[in-house]
Protein backbone atom coordinates (compact mmCIF):
# COMPACT_ATOMS: atom_id res chain seq x y z
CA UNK A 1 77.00 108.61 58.18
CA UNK A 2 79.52 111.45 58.31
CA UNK A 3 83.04 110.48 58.35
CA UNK A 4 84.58 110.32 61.85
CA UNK A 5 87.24 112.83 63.05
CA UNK A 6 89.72 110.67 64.98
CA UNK A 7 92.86 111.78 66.16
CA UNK A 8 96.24 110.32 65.49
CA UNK A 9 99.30 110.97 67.51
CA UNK A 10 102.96 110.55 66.72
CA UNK A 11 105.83 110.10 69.36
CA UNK A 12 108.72 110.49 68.02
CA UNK A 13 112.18 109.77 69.76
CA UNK A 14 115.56 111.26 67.53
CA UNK A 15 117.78 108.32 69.88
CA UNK A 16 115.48 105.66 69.00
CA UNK A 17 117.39 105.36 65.26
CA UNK A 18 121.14 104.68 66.86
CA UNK A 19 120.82 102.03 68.70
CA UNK A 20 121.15 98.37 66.92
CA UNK A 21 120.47 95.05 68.62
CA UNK A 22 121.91 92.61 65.93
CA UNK A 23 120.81 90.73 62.77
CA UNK A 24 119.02 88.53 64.51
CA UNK A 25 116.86 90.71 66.87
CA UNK A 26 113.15 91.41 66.16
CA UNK A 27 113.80 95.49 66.79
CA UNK A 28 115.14 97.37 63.75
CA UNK A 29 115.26 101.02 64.89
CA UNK A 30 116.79 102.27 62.03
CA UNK A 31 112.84 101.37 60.44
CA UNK A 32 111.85 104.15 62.88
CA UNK A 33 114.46 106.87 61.54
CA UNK A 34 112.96 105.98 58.42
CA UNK A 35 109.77 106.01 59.07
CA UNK A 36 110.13 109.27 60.90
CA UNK A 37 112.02 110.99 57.58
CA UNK A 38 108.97 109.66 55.22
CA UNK A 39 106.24 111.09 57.57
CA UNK A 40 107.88 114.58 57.43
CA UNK A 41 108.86 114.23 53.78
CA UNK A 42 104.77 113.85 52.84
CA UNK A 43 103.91 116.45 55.25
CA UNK A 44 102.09 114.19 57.27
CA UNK A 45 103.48 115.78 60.32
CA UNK A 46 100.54 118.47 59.56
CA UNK A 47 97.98 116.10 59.94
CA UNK A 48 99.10 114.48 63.47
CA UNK A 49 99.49 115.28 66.75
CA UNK A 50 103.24 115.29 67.25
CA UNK A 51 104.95 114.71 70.41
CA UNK A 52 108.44 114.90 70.60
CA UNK A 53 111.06 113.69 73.16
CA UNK A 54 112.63 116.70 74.90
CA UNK A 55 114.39 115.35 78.33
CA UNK A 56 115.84 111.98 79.64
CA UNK A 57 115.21 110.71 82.71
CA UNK A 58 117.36 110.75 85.50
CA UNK A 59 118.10 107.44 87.09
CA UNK A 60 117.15 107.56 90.67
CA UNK A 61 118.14 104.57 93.31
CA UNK A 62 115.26 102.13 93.58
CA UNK A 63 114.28 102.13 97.29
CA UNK A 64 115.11 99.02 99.42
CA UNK A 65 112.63 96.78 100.54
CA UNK A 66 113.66 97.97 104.14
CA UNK A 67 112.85 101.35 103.01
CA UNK A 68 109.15 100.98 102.35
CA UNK A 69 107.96 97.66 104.07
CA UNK A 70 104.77 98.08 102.61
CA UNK A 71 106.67 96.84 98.62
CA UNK A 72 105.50 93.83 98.07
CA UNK A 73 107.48 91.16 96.46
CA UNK A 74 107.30 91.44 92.34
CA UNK A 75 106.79 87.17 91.86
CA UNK A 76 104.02 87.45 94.08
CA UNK A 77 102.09 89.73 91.99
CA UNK A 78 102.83 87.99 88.35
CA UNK A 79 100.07 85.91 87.12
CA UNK A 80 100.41 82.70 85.09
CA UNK A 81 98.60 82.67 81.46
């Protein structure tokens, strides 16, 4: 069976590796930074898709229930597990 020619893709985010949450907080995004500086520094960048973060977005107001009558409610549309 021939080997299979999957595709791997990379998103990488240059804000991600500022931002700390605390000692005791499951996200360490300085891992990321890190992880981003060994993927370039073994060229594995060539071998990946790449996608890279060029723009923010904007924050826009959240329309009002009043608005769009037709929002439902959020709680009513959570389900228990």
């Amino acid at each position: 069976m021939a080997p299979s020619k999957d595709r791997i893709s990379y998103f990488y985010d240059s804000d991600v590796g500022t931002s700390y949450y605390g000692n005791n907080h499951p996200m360490k995004p300085h891992r990321l930074a890190m992880t981003h500086h060994l993927v370039l520094s073994y060229d594995l960048h060539k071998h990946l898709e790449v996608y890279v973060s060029t723009a923010r977005a904007s924050p826009s107001p959240v329309p009002s229930r009043r608005a769009n009558p037709h929002m439902g409610v959020p709680s009513a549309r959570t389900t228990r597990h």
